[in-house]
N, C-alpha and C. Protein backbone atom coordinates (compact mmCIF):
# COMPACT_ATOMS: atom_id res chain seq x y z
N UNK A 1 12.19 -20.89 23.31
CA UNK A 1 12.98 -19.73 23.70
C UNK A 1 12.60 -19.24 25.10
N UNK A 2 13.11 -17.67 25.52
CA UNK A 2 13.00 -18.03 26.75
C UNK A 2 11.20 -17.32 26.83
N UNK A 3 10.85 -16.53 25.84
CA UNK A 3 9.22 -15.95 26.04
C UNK A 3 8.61 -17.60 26.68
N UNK A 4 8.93 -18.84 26.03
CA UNK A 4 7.87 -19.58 26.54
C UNK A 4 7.80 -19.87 28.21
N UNK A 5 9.81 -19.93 28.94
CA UNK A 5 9.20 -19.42 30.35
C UNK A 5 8.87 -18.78 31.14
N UNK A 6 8.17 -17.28 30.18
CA UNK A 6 7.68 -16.05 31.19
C UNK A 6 6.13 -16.28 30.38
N UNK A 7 5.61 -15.77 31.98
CA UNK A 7 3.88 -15.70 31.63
C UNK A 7 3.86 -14.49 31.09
N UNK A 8 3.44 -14.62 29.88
CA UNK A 8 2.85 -13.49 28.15
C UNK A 8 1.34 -12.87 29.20
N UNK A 9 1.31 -11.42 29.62
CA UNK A 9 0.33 -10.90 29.80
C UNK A 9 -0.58 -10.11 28.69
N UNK A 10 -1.68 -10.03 28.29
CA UNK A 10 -2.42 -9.01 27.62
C UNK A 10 -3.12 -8.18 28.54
N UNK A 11 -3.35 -6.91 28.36
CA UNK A 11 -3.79 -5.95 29.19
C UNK A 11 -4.30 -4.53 28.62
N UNK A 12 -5.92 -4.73 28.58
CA UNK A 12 -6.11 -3.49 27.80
C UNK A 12 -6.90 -2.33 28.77
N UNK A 13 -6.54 -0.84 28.66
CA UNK A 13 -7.38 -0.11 29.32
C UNK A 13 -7.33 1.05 28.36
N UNK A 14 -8.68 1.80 28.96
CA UNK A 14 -8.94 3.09 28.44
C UNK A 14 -8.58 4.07 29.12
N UNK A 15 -8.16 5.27 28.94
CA UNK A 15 -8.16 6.95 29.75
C UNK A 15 -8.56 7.82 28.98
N UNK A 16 -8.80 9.10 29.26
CA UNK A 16 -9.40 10.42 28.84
C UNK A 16 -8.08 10.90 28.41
N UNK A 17 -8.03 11.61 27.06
CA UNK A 17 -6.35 12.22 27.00
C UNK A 17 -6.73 13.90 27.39
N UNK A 18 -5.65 14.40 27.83
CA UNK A 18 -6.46 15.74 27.92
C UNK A 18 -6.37 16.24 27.19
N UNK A 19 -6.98 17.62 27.76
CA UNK A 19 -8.37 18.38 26.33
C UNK A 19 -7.01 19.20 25.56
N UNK A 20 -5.75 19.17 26.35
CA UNK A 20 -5.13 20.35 24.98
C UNK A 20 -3.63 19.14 24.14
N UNK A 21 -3.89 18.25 24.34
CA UNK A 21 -2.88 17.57 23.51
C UNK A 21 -3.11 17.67 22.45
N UNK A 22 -1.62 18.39 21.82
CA UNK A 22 -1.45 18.56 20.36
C UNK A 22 -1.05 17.11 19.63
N UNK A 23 -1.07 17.85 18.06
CA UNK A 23 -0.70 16.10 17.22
C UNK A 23 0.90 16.00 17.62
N UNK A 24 1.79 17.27 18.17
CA UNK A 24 3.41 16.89 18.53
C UNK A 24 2.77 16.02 19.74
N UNK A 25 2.29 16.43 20.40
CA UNK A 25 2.26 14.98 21.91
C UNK A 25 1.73 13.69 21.50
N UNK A 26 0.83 13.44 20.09
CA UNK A 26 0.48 12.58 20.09
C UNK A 26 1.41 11.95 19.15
N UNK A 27 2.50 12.50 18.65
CA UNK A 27 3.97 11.67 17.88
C UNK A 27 4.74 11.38 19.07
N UNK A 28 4.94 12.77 20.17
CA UNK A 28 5.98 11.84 21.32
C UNK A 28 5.16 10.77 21.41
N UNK A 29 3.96 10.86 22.21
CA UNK A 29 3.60 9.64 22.56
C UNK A 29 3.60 8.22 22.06
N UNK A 30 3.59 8.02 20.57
CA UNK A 30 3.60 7.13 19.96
C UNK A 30 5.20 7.17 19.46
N UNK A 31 6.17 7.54 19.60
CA UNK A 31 7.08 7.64 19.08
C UNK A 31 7.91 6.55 21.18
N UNK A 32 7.46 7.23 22.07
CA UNK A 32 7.93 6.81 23.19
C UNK A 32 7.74 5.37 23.44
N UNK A 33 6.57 5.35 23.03
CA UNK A 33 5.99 3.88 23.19
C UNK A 33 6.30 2.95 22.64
N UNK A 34 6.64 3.03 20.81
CA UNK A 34 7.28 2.42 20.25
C UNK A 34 8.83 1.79 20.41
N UNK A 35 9.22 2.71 21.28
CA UNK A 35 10.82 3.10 21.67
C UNK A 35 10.94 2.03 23.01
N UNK A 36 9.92 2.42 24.13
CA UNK A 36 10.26 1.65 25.23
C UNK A 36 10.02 0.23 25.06
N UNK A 37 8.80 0.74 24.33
CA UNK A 37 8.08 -1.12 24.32
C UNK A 37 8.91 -2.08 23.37
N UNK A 38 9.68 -2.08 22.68
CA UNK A 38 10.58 -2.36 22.00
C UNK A 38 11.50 -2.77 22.67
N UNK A 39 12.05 -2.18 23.24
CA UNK A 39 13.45 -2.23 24.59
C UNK A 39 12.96 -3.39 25.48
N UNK A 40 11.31 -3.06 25.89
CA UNK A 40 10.72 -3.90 26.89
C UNK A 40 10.17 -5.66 26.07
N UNK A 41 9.95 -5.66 25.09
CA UNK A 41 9.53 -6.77 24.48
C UNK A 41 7.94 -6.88 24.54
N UNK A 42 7.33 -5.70 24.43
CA UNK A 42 6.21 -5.45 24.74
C UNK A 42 5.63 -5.07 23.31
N UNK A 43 4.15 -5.41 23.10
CA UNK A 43 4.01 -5.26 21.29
C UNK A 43 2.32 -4.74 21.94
N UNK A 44 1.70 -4.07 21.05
CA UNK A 44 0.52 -3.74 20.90
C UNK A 44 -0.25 -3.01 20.09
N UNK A 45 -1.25 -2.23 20.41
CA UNK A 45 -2.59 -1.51 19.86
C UNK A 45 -2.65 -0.19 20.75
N UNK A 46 -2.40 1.33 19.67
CA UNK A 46 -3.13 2.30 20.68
C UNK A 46 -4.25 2.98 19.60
N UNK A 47 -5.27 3.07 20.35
CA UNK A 47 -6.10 3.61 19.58
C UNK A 47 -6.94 5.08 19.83
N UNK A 48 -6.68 6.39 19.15
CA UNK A 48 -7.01 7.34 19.41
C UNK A 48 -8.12 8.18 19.37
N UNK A 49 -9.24 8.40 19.42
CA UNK A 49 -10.41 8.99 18.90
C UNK A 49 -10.34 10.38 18.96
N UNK A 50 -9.75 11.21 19.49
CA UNK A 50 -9.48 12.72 19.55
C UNK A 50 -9.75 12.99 21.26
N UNK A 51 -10.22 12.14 21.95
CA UNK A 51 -10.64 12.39 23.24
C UNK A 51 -10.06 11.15 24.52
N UNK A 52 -10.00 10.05 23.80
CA UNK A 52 -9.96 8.97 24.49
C UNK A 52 -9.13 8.44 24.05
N UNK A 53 -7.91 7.41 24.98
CA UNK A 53 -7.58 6.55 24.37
C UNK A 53 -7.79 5.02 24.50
N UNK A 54 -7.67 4.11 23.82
CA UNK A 54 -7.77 2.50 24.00
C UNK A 54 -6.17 1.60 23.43
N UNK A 55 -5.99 1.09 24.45
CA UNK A 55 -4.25 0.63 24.16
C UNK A 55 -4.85 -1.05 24.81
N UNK A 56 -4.22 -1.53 23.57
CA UNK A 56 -3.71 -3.04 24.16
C UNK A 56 -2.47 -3.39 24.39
N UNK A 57 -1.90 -3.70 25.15
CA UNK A 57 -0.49 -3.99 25.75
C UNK A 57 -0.06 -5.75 25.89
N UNK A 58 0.75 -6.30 25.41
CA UNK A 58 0.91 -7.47 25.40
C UNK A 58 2.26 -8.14 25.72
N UNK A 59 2.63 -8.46 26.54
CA UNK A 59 4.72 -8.88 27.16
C UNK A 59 4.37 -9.91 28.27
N UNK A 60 5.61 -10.00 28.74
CA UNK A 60 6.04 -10.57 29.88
C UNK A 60 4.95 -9.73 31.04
N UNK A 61 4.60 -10.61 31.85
CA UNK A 61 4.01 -10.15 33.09
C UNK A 61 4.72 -9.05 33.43
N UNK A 62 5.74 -9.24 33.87
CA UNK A 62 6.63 -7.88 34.60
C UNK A 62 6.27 -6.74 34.10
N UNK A 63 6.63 -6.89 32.71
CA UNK A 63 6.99 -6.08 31.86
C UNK A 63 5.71 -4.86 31.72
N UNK A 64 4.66 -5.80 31.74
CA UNK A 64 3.63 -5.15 31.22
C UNK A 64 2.93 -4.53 32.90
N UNK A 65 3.10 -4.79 33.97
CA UNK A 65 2.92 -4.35 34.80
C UNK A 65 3.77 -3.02 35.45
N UNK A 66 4.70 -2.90 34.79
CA UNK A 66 5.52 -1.79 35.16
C UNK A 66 5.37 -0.74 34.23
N UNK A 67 4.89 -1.43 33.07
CA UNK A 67 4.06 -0.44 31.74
C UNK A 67 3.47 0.38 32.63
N UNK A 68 2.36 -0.24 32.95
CA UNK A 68 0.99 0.15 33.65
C UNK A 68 1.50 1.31 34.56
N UNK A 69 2.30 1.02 35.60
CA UNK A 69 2.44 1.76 36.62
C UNK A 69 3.38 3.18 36.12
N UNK A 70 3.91 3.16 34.79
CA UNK A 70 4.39 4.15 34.30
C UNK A 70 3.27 5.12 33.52
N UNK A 71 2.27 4.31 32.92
CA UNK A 71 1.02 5.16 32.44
C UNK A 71 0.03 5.60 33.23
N UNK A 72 -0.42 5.36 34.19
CA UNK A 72 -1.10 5.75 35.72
C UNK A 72 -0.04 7.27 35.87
N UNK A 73 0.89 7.12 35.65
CA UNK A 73 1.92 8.48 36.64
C UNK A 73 2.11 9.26 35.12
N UNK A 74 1.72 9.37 34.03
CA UNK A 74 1.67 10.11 32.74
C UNK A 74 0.41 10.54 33.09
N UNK A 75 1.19 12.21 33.02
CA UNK A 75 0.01 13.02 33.17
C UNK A 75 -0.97 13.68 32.18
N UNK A 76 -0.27 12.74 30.94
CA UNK A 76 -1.26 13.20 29.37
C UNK A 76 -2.41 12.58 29.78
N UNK A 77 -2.79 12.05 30.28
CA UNK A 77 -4.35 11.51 29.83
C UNK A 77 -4.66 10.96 31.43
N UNK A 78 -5.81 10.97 31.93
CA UNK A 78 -6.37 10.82 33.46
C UNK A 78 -7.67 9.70 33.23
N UNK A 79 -8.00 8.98 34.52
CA UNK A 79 -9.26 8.53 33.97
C UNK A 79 -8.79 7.13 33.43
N UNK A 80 -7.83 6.41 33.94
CA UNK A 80 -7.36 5.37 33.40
C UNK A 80 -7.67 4.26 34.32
N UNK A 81 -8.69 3.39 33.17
CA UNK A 81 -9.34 1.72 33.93
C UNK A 81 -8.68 0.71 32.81
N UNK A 82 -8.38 -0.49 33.70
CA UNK A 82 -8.03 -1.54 33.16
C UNK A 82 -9.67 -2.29 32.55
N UNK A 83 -9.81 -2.51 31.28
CA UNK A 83 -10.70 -3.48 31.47
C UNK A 83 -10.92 -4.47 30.45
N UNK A 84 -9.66 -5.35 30.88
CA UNK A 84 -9.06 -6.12 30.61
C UNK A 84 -7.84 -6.76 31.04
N UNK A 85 -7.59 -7.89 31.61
CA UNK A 85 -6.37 -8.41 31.92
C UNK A 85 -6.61 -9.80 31.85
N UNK A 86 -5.42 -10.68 31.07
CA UNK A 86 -5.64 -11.81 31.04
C UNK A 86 -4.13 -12.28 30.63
N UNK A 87 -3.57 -13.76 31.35
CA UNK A 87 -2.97 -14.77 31.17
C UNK A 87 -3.13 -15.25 29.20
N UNK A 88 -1.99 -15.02 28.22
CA UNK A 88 -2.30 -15.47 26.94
C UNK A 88 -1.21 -16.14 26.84
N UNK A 89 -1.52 -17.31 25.34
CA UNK A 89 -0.67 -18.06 24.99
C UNK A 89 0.59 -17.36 24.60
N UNK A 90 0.01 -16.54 23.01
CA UNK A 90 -0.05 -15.87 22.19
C UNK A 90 -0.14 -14.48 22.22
N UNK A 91 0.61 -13.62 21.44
CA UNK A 91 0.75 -12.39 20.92
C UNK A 91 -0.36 -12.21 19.86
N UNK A 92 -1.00 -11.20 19.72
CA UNK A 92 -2.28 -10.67 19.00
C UNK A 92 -1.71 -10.03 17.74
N UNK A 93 -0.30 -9.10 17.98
CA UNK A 93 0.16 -8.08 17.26
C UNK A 93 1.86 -8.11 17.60
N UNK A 94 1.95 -9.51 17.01
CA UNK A 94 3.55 -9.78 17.42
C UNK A 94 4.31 -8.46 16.55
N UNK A 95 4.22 -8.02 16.04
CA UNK A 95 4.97 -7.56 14.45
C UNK A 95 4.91 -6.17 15.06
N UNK A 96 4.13 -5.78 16.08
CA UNK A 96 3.69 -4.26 16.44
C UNK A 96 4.47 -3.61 17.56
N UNK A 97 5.35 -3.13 17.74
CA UNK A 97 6.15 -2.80 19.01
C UNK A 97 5.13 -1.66 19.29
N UNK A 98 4.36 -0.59 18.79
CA UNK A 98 3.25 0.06 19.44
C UNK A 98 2.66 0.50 17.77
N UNK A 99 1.68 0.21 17.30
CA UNK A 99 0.82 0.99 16.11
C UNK A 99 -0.45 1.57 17.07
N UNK A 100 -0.32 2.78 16.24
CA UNK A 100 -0.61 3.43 16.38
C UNK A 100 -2.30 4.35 15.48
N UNK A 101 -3.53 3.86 15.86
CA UNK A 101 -4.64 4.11 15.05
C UNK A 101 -5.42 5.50 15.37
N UNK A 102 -5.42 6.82 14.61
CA UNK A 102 -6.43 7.73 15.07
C UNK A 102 -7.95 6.93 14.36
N UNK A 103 -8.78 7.16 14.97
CA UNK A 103 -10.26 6.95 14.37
C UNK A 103 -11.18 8.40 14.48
C-alpha cells in the first residue's frame, strides 16, 4: 500500500503541562489528538502523570513533523524535548489513533 512508500517516523518527547490544567483540558486534549491524528494517519501513546507529559507519535515523516511543530506552538504544556526520533519499519500502536494513559 502506499504507507510502504512513505518513511514511517516514531518520535517521542516529554513537556511540563502547566500547573492549572483541568481534567476538561485534559479530554480536549486527548479528544483533539485523537481527532487530528486520525485525519493525519498518525497512531500513538500519551502518557500523563499530573505534571508531565510523555507522547509517542508514530506516521509518515511529514506528518509527524508538522505534529511536532503544532505541539511546540500549544501553549498547554512548555518545556518540550524530543528524546527520541527514529526511522521504523513498523507501527508500535497501530490500533491507537491517540490512547490516552493517566499514571
Amino acid at each position: 500500500g502506499v504507507e510502504a512508500c512513505m518513511r514511517l517516523k516514531s518520535l517521542t518527547y516529554t513537556s511540563r503541562a502547566q500547573l492549572d490544567l483541568s481534567a476538561c483540558d485534559l479530554v480536549a486534549i486527548h479528544e483533539t489528538a485523537r481527532h487530528l491524528n486520525a485525519l493525519d494517519g498518525i497512531t500513538g501513546l500519551l502518557i500523563f502523570n499530573g505534571t508531565s507529559f510523555l507522547q509517542v507519535i508514530e506516521g509518515a515523516e511529514t506528518a509527524i513533523d508538522a505534529l511536532l511543530e503544532r505541539l511546540r506552538r500549544d501553549s498547554r504544556h512548555t518545556s518540550l524535548e524530543v528524546v527520541d526520533e527514529r526511522v521504523v519499519d513498523q507501527r508500535s500502536f497501530p490500533d491507537w489513533s491517540m490512547e490516552m494513559v493517566q499514571v
